[in-house]
Every structure is written in C-alpha cells, then in structure tokens.
C-alpha atoms as a PDB file:
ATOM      1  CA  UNK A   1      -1.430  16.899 -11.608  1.00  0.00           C
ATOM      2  CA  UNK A   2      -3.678  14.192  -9.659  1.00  0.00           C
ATOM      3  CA  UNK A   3      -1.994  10.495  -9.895  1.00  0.00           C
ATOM      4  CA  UNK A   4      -4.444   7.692  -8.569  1.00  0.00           C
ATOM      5  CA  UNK A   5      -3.248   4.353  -7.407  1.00  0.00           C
ATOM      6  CA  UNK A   6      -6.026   1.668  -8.172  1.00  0.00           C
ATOM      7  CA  UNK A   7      -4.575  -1.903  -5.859  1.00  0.00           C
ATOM      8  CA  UNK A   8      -2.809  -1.415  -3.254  1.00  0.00           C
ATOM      9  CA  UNK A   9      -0.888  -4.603  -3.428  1.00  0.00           C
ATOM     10  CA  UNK A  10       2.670  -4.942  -3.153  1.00  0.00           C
ATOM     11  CA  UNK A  11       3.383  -2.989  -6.327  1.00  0.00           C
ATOM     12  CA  UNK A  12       0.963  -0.587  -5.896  1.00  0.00           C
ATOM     13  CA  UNK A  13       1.722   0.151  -2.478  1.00  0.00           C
ATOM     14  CA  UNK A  14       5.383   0.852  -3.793  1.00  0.00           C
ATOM     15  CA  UNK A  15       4.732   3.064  -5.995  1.00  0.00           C
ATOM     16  CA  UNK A  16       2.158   5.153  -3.891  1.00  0.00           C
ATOM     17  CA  UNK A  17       4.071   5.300  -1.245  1.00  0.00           C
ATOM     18  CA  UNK A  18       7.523   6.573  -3.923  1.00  0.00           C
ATOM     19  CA  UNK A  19       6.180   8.923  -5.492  1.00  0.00           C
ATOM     20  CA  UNK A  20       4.726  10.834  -1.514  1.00  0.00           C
ATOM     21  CA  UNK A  21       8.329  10.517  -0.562  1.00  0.00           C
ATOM     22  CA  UNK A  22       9.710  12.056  -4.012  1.00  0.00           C
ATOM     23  CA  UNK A  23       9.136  16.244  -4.914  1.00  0.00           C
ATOM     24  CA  UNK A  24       7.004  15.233  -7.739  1.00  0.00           C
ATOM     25  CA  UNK A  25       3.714  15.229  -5.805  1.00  0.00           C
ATOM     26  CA  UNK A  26       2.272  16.497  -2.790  1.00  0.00           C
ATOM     27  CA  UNK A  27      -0.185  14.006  -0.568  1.00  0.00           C
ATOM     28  CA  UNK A  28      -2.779  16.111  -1.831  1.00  0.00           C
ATOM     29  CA  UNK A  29      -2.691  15.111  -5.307  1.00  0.00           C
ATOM     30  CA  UNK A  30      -2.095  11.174  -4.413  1.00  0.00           C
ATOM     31  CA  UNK A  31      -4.773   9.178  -4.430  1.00  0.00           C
ATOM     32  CA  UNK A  32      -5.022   5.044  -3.641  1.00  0.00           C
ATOM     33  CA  UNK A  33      -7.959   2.938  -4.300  1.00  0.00           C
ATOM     34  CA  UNK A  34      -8.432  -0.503  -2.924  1.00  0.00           C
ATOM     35  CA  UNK A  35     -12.174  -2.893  -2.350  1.00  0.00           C
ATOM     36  CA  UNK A  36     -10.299  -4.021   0.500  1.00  0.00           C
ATOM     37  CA  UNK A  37     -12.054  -1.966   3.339  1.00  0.00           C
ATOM     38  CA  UNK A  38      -9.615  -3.385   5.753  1.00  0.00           C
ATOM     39  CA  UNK A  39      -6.632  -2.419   3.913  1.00  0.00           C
ATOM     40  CA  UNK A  40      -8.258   0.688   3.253  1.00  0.00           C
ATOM     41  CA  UNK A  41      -8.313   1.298   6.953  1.00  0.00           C
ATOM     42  CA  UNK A  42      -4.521   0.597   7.546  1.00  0.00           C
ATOM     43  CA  UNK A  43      -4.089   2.577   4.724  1.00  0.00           C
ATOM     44  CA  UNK A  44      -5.500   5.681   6.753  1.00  0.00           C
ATOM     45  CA  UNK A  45      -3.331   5.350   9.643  1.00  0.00           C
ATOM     46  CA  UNK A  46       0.098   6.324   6.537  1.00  0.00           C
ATOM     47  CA  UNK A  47      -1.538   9.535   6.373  1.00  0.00           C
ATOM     48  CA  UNK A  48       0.679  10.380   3.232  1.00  0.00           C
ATOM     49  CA  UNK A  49      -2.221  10.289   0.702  1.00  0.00           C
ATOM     50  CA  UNK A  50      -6.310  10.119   0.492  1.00  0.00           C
ATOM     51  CA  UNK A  51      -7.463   6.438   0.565  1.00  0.00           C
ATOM     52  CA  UNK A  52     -10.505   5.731  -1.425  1.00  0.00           C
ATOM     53  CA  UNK A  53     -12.968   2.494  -1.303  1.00  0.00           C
ATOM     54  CA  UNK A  54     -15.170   3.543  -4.023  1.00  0.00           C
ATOM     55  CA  UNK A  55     -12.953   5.045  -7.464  1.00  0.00           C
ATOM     56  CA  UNK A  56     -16.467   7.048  -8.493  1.00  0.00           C
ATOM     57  CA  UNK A  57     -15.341   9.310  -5.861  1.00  0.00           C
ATOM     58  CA  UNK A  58     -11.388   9.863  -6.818  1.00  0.00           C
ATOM     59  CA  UNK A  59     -11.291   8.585 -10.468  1.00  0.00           C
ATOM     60  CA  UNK A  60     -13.320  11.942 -12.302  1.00  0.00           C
ATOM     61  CA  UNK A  61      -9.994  13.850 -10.629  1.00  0.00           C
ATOM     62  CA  UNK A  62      -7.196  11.841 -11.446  1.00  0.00           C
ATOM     63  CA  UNK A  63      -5.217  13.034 -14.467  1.00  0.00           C
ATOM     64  CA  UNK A  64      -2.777   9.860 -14.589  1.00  0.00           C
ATOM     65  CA  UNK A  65      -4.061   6.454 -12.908  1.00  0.00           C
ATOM     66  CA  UNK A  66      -1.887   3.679 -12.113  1.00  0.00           C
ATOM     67  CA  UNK A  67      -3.102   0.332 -12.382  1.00  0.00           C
ATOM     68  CA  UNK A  68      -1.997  -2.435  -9.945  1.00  0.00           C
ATOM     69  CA  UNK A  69      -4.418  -5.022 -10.453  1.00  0.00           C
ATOM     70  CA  UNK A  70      -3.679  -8.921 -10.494  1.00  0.00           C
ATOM     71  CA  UNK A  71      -4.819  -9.133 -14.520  1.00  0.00           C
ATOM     72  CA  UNK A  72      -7.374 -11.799 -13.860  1.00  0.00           C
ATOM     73  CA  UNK A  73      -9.361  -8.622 -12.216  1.00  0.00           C
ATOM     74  CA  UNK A  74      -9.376  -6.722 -15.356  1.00  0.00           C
ATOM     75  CA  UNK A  75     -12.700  -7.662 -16.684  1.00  0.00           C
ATOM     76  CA  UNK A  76     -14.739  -6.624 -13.461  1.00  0.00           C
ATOM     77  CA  UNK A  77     -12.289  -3.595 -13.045  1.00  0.00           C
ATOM     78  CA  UNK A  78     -12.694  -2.392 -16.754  1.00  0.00           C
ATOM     79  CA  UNK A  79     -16.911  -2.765 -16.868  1.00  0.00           C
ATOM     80  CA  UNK A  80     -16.316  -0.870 -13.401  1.00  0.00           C
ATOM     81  CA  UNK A  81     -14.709   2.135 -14.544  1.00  0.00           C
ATOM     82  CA  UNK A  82     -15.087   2.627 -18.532  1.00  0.00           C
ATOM     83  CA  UNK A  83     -17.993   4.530 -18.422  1.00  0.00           C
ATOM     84  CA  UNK A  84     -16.482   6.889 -15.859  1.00  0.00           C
ATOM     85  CA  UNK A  85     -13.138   7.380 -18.256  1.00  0.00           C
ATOM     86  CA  UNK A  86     -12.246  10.507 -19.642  1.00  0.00           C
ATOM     87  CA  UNK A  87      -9.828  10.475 -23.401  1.00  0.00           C
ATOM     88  CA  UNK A  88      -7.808  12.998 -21.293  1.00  0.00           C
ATOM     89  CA  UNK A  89      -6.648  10.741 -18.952  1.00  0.00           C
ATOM     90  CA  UNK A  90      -3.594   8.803 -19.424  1.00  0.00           C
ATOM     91  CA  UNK A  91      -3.754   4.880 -17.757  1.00  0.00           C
ATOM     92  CA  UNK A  92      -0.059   3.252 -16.306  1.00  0.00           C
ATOM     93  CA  UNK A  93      -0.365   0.176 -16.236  1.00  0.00           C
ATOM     94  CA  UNK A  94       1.678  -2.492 -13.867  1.00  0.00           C
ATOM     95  CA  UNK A  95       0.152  -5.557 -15.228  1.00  0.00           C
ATOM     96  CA  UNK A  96       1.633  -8.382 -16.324  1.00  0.00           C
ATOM     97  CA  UNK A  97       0.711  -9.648 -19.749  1.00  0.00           C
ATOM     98  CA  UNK A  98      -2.160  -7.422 -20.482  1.00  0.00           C
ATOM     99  CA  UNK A  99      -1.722  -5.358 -23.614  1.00  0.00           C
ATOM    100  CA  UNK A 100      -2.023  -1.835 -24.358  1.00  0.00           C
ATOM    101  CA  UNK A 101      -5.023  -2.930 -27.088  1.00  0.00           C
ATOM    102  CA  UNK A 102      -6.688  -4.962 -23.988  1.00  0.00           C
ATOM    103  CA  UNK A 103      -6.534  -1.744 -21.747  1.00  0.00           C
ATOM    104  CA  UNK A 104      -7.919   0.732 -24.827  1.00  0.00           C
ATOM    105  CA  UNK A 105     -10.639  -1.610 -25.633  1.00  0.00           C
ATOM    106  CA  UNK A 106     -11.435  -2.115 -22.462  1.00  0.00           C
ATOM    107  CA  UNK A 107     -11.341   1.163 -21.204  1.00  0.00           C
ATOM    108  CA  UNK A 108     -12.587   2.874 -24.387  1.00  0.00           C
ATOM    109  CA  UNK A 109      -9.339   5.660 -24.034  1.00  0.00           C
ATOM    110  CA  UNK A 110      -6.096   5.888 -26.427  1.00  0.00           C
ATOM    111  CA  UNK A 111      -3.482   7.351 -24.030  1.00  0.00           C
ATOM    112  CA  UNK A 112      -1.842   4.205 -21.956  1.00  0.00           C
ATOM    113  CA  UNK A 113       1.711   2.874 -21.250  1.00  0.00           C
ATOM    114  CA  UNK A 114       2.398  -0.450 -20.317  1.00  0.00           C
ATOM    115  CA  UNK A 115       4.801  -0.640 -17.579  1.00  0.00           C
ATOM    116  CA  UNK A 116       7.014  -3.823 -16.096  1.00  0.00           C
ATOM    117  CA  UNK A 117       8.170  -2.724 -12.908  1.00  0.00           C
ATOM    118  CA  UNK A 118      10.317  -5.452 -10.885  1.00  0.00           C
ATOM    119  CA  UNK A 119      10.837  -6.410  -6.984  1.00  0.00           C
ATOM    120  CA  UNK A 120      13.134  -4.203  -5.577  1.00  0.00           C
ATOM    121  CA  UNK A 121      10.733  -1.098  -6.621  1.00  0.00           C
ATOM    122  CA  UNK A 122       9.576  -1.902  -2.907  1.00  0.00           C
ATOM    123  CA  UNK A 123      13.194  -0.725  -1.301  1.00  0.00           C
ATOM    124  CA  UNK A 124      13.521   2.078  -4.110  1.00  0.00           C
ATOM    125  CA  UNK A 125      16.026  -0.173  -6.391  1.00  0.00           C
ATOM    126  CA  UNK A 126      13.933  -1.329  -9.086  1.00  0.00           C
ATOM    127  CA  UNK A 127      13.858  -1.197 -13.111  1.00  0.00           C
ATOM    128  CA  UNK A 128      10.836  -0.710 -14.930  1.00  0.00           C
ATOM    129  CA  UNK A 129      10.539  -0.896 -18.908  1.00  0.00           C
ATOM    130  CA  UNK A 130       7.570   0.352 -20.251  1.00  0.00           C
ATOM    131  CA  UNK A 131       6.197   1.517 -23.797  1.00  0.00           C
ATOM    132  CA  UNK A 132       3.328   3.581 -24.757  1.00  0.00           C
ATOM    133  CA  UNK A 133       0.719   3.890 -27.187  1.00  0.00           C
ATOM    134  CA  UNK A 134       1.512   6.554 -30.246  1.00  0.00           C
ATOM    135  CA  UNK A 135      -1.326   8.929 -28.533  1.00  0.00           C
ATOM    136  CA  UNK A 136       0.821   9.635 -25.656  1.00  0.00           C
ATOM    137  CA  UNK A 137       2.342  13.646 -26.156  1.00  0.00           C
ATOM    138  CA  UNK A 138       6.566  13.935 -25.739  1.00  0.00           C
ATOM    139  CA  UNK A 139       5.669  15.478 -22.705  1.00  0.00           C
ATOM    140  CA  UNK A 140       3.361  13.073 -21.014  1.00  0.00           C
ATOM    141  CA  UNK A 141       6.228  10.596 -21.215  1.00  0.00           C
ATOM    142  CA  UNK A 142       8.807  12.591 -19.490  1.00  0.00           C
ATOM    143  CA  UNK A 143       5.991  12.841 -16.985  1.00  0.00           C
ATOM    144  CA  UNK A 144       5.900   9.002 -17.134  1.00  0.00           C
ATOM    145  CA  UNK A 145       9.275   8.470 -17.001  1.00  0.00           C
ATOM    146  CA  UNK A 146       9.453  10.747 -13.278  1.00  0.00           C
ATOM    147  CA  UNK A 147       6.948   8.921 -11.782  1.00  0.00           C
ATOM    148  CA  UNK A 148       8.369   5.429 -12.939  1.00  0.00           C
ATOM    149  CA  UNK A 149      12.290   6.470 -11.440  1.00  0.00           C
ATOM    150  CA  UNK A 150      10.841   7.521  -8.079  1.00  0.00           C
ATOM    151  CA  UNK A 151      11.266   3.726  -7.707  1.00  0.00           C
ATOM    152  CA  UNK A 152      14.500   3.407  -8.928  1.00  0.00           C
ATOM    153  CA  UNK A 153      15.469   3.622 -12.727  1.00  0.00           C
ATOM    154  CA  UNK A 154      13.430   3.476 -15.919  1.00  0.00           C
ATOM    155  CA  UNK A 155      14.074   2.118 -19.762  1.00  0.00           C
ATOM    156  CA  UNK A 156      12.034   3.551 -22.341  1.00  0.00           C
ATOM    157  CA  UNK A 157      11.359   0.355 -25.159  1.00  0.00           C
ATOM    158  CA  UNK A 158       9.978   0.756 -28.331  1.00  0.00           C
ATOM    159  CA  UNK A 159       7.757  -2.144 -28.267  1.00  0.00           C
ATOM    160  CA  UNK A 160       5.601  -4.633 -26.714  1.00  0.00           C
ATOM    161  CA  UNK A 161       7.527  -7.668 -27.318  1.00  0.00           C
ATOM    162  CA  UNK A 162      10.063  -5.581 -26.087  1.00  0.00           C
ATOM    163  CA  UNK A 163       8.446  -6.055 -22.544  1.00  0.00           C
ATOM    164  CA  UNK A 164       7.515  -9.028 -22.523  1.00  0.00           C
ATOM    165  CA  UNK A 165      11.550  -9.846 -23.538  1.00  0.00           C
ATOM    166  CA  UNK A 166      12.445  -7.424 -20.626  1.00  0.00           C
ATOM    167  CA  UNK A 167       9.928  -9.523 -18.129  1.00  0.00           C
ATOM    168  CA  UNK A 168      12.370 -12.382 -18.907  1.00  0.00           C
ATOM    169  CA  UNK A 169      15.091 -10.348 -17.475  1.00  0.00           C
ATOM    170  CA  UNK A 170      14.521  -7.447 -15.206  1.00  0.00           C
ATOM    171  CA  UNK A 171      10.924  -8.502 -14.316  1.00  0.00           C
ATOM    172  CA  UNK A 172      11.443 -11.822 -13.137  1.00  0.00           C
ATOM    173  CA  UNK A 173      15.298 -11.458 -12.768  1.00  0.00           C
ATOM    174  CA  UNK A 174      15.227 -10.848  -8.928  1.00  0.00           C
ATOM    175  CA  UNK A 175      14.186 -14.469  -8.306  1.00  0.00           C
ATOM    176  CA  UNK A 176      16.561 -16.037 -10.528  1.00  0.00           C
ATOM    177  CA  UNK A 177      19.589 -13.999  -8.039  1.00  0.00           C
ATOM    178  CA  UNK A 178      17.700 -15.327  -5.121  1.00  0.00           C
ATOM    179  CA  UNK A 179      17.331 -19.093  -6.635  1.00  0.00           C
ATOM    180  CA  UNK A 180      21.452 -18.076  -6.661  1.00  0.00           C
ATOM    181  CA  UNK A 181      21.516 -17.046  -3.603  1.00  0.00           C
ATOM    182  CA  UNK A 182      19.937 -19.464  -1.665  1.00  0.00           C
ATOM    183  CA  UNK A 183      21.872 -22.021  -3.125  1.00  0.00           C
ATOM    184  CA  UNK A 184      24.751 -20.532  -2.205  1.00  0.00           C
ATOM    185  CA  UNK A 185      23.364 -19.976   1.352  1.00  0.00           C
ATOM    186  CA  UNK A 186      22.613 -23.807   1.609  1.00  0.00           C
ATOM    187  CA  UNK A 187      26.053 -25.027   0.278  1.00  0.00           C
ATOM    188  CA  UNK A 188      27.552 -22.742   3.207  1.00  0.00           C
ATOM    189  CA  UNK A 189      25.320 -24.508   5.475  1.00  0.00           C
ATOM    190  CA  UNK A 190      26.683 -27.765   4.374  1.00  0.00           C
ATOM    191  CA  UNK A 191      30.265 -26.469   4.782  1.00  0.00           C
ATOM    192  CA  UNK A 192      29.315 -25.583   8.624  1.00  0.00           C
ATOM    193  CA  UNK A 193      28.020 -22.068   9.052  1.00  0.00           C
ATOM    194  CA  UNK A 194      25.649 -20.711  11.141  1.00  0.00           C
ATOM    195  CA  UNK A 195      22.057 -19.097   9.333  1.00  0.00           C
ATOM    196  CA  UNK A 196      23.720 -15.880  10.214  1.00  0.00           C
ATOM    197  CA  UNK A 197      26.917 -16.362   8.803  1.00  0.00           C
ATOM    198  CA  UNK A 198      25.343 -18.155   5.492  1.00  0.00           C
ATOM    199  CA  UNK A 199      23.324 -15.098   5.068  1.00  0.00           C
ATOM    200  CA  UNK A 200      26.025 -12.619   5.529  1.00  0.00           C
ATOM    201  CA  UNK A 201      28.864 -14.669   3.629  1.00  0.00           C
ATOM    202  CA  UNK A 202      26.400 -14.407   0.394  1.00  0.00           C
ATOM    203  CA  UNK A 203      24.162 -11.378   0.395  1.00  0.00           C
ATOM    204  CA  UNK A 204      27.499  -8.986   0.766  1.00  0.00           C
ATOM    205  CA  UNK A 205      29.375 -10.717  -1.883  1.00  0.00           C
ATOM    206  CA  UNK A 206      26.352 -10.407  -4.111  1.00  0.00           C
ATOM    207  CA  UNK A 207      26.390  -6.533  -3.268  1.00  0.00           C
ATOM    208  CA  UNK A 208      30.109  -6.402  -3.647  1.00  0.00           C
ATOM    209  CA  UNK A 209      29.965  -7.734  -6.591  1.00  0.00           C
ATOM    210  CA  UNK A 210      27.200  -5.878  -7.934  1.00  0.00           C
ATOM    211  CA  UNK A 211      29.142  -2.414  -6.665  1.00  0.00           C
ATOM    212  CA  UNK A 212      32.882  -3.579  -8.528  1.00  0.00           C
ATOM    213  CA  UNK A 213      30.040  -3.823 -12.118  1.00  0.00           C
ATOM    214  CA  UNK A 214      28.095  -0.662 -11.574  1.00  0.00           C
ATOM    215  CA  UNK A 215      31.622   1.630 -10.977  1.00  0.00           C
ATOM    216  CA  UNK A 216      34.020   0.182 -13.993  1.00  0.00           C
ATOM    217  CA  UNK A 217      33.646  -0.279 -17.587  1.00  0.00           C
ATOM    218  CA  UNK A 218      34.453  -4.019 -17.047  1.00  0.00           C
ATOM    219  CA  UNK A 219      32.543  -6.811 -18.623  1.00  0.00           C
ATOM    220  CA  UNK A 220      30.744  -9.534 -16.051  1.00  0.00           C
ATOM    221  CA  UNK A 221      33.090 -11.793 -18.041  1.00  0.00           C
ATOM    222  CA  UNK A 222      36.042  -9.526 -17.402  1.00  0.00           C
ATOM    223  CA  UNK A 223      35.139  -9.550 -13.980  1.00  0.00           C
ATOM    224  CA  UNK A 224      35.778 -13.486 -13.776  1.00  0.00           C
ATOM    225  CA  UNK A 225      38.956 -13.373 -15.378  1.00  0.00           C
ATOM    226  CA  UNK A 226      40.444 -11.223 -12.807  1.00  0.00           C
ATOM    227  CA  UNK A 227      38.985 -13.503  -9.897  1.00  0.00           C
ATOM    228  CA  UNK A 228      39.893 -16.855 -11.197  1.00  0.00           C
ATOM    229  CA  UNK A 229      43.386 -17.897 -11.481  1.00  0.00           C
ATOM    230  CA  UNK A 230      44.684 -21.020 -13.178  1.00  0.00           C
ATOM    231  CA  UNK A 231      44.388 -23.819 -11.067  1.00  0.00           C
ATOM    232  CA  UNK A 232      43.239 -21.679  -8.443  1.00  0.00           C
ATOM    233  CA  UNK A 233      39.818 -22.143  -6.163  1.00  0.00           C
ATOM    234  CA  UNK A 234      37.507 -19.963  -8.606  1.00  0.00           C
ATOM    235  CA  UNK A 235      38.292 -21.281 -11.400  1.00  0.00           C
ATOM    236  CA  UNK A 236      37.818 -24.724 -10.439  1.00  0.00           C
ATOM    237  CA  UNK A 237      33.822 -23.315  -9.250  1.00  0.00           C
ATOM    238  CA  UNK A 238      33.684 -21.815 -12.541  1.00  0.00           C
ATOM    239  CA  UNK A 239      34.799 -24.545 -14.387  1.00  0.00           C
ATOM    240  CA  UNK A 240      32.188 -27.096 -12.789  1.00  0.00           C
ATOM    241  CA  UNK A 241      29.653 -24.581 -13.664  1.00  0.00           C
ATOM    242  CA  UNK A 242      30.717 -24.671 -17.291  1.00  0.00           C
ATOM    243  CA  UNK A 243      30.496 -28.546 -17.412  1.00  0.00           C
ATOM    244  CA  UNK A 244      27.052 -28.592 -16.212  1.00  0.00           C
ATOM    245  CA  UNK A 245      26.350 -25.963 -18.544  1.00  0.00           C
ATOM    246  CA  UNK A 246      24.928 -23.417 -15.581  1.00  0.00           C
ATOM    247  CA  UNK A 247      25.465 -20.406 -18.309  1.00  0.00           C
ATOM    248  CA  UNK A 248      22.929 -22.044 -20.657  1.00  0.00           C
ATOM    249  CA  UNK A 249      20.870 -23.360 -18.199  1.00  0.00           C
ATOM    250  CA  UNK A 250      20.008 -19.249 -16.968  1.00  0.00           C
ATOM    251  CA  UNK A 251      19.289 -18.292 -20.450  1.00  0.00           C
ATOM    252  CA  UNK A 252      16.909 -21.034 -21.426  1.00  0.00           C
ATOM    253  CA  UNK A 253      15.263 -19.779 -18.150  1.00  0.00           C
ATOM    254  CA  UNK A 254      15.196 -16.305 -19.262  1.00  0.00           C
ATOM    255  CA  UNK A 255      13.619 -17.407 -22.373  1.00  0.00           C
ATOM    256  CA  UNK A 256      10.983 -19.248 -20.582  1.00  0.00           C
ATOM    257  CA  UNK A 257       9.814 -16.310 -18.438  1.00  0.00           C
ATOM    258  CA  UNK A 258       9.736 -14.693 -22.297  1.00  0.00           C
ATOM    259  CA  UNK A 259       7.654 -16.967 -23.574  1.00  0.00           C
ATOM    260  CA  UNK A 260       5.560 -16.952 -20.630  1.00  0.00           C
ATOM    261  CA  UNK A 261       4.719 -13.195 -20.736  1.00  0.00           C
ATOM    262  CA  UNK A 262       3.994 -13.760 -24.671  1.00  0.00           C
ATOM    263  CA  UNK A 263       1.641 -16.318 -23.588  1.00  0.00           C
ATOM    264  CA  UNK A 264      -0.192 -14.577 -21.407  1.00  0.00           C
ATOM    265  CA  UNK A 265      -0.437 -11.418 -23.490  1.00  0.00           C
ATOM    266  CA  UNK A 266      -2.094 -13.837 -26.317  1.00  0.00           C
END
C-alpha cells in the first residue's frame, strides 16, 4: 500500500510525518507533495519519506491519497489531477467544508472519506471523525480508520452533517479550551503571578483534570460536585459562571462553529 500526502501544511505534515513513525508504513511507501519548492527542500532534509514537487510523478502510484489542501485550492488542485485519477484509488480528505459530492465530481472517482481531524493531531493527541461514501469496501475503512489513529483516536459517523456537528466540537474545540485557558492565565496575572507561574498554575490543572475524566466513570458534572463545597471557594467560581450564563454561552458557540461548517459545505 502507497499513501500520498498532497499539502504539506500543518495537517498534512502531521499526518505524514504519523503514519512514518507508526508500523503501518514504511518510508518507502510514503509519499508528500507540496508546489512549495522551498518547503519541498526542507522537506528532504526529514528523510522519512519521498518528497515530490510535481504529483504526475507520485500520484499514478499512490493507492490512498490524503488531501491537505486549504479548500479555496480545490478548483486548481481538482482540474490538476482528475485526469490523472484512477476509480481504484481511494481520496482522504482533511478539508474543511468540502463535501464528499464536491470531491467525486471533481475528481471524477466514487471511493472518498471525508475526514475532520483537530489540533492536537500535531503532538499525536487528536480526534478525527470522518464518513465515507457507500463505495468504500469494509475493509478499506479499517484501513482508514489505522491511518486516521496514528494521530491519536478516530470516530466513525454515519453522516455528513454528522461532521460538520463534530467540527463544532472536536474540530474547533481546542481553541475554545485555549480561549479558557488564557483567561484563566490572565486572571492569575492579575492576582500577581509571574508568566511562568500563570502558565504552569493552568495548563496542569487542565491536564489534571482531563486525567481524573478519562480514568472514572464520573460525569464532568459529577466532577464539580465533588470539588465545590457549599459556601466554599469553587462553588462561589461556579456559581458566578452560572449567573452569567458561561454554560450557555459555550454551546451557542459550539453551534456557531456548526453552522459555520454547514455554511461552507453549501
């Protein structure tokens, strides 16, 4: 199995540079593509797969091809590379709002899977959803599937508004627990620590916290109950959060991101 890489962008770079490190492939069958000539040149110096300017010379091999593309690319990418497709090839792709109809169309194939892979897929942490189109075999998606979790962990949806509702949460998620964070980080400030302190007070309670979820049965809510006492200092920090209706205030932001993804699918 050959697995090309087309952008070598954050995302792409992740996943390229994953799936070398996991058992799954061997540099030989990796393949990246990026216009970029200079990126293409630092790409060299990794040495952990074969770097490609022009995809006439890796795309004929590649039985699975990532694509990790900004989406306003797509139309110069797809008239690119349609007429060098094969119906045997299956297309992954990492782009945001672009349909699985856009890519077949566009690509004249059948066999895609549309992918939402999140942040922390850089440090080997992240969650990717991803459906596929009804031509892709049982077995081509437990392929899928071991590619996507050399990142992290995978969920398997059964549609495409389920994607754009999981962009809402996982996709964009990350930067709603940093908007968290740094406020956090610049309330400690005010109270009189140090950058170094701010940063250390809040990224290992987030981790703490995170750890206590992941290793009990416990709802988040649960988890609250046993922190705050009556009267005590949580509560009164969750109780101010409740009159400025925080709670509602993160879901009508998950709901925009939603909306957003529907939007640009449209």
């Amino acid at each position: 199995m050959k697995v090309l890489v087309i952008g070598a962008g954050n995302m792409g770079l992740a996943y390229a540079k994953a799936l070398v490190k996991s058992e799954l492939l061997s540099s030989d069958n990796l393949m990246i593509s990026d216009t970029d000539k200079e990126k293409s040149k630092q790409l060299e110096t990794i040495s952990r797969f074969d770097v490609y300017t022009d995809l006439e010379e890796c795309l004929p091999a590649a039985d699975i091809i990532f694509i990790a593309v900004k989406p306003y690319h797509i139309d110069e990418l797809f008239g690119d590379i349609k007429s060098k497709m094969t119906e045997d090839q299956l297309v992954i792709s990492l782009m945001a709002g672009v349909t699985i109809q856009t890519i077949q169309e566009g690509l004249g194939i059948s066999k895609v899977v549309r992918a939402m892979p999140n942040l922390p897929a850089q440090v080997g942490k992240g969650l990717t959803s991803f459906t596929a189109s009804e031509t892709v075999s049982r077995l081509e998606l437990s392929t899928v599937e071991n590619l996507l979790n050399t990142t992290g962990k995978s969920v398997r949806l059964d549609t495409e508004n389920d994607i754009d509702a999981s962009t809402g949460i996982s996709g964009s998620g990350p930067a709603y627990v940093f908007y968290f964070m740094q406020s956090m980080m610049d309330a400690a400030k005010k109270m009189g620590f140090s950058d170094h302190d701010s940063k250390v007070l809040v990224s290992q309670t987030f981790e703490g916290a995170v750890e206590l979820f992941n290793k009990s049965d416990l709802s988040p809510q649960s988890w609250m109950n046993r922190v705050a006492s009556k009267g005590g200092t949580t509560r009164a920090a969750l109780d101010s959060m409740d009159d400025n209706n925080v709670r509602q205030l993160i879901e009508d932001a998950a709901y925009a991101a939603f909306d957003r993804a529907v939007e640009l699918g449209k």
